[in-house]
Protein backbone atom coordinates (compact mmCIF):
# COMPACT_ATOMS: atom_id res chain seq x y z
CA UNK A 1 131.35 78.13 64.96
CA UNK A 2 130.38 80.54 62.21
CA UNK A 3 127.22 80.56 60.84
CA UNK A 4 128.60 79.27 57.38
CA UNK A 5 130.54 76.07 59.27
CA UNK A 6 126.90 75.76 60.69
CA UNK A 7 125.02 75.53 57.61
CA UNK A 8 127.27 73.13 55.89
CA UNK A 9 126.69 70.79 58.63
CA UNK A 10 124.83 67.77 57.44
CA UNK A 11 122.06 67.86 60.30
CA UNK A 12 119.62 70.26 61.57
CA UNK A 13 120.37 73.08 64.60
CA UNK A 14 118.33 75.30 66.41
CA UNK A 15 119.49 77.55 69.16
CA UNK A 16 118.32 78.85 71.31
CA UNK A 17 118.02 81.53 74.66
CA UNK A 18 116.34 80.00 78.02
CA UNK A 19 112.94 82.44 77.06
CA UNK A 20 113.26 79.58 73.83
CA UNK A 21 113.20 82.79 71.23
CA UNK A 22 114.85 80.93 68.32
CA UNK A 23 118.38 82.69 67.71
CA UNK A 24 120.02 80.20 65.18
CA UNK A 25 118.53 78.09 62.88
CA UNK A 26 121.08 76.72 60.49
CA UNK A 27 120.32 76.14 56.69
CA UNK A 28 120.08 72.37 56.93
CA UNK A 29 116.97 72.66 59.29
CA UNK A 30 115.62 75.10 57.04
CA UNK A 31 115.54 73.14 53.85
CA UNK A 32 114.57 69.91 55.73
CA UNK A 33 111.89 71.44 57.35
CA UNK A 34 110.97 73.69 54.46
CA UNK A 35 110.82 76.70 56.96
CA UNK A 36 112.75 80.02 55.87
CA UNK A 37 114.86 81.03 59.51
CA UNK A 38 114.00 85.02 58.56
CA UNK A 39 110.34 83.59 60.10
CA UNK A 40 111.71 81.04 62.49
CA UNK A 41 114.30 83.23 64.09
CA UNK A 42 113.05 85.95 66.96
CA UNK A 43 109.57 83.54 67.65
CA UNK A 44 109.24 80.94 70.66
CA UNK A 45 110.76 77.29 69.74
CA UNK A 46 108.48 75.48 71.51
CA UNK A 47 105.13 77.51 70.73
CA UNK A 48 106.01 78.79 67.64
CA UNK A 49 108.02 76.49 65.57
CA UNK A 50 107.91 72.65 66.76
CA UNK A 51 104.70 72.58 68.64
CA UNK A 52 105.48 68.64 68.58
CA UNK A 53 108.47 69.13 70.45
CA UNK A 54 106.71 71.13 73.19
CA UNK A 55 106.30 68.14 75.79
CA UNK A 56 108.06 66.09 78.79
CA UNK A 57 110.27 64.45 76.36
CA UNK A 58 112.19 67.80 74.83
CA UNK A 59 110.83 71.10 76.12
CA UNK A 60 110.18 70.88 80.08
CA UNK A 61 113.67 68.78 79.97
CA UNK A 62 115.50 72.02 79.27
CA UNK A 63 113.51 73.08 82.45
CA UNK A 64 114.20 70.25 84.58
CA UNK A 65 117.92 69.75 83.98
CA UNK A 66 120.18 72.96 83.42
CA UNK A 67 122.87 70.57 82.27
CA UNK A 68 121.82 68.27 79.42
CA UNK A 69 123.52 66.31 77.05
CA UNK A 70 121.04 63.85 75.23
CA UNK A 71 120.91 62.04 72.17
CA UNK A 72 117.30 59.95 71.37
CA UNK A 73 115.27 58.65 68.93
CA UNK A 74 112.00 61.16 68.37
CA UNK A 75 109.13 61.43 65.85
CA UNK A 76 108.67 64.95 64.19
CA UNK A 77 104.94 65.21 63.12
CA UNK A 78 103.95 69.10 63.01
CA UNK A 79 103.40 70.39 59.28
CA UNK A 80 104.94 66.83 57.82
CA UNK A 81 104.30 63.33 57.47
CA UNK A 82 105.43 61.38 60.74
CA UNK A 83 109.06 61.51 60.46
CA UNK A 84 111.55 59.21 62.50
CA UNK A 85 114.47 61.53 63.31
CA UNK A 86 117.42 61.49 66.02
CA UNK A 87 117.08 64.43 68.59
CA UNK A 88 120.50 65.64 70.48
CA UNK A 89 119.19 68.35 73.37
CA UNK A 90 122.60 70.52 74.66
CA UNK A 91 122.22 73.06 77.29
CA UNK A 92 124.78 74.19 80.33
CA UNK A 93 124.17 76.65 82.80
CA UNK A 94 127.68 78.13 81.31
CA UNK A 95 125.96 79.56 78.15
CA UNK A 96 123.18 80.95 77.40
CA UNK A 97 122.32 79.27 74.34
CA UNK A 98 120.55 76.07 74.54
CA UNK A 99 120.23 73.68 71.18
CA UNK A 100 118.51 71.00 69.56
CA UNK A 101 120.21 68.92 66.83
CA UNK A 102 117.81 67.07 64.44
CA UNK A 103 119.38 64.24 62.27
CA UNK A 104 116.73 63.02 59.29
């Protein structure tokens, strides 16, 4: 998908490499989350970027299961009022790209 197909998507992706150095973060997720990618992309995911996120529920899963295909209701709550969301985690061992999908 190019990266202008990605943007125009009507939900939030991040991508991803198994070291969880952001390498896409889609225009969507940047204006819902009100971060600019130029300071999201190249940091950790999980330390960085959506501390919230770094727990059983979403981070150690892409640790645990090298194939993962999960859709679940979350609550976002770094740098934001509590906000119900719907979290799809991707990741096969066949590419190296992992991603999280956020749906407001």
């Amino acid at each position: 998908m190019s990266g202008a197909d990605r943007d125009a998507l009507p939900f939030g992706v991040v991508g991803f490499a198994a070291d969880t150095i952001v390498q896409v973060y889609n225009a969507t997720e940047a204006r819902m989350s009100g971060l600019d990618p130029a300071t999201v992309v190249g940091v950790p995911f999980f330390d960085a970027v959506a501390q919230c996120m770094n727990n059983f529920m979403v981070a150690q899963r892409f640790e645990d299961e090298p194939e993962l295909d999960d859709i679940f209701p979350y609550v976002l709550t770094l740098r934001m009022r509590p906000t119900k969301v719907r979290l799809r985690l991707l990741a096969t061992v066949a590419a190296p790209r992992r991603y999280v999908l956020i749906e407001r």
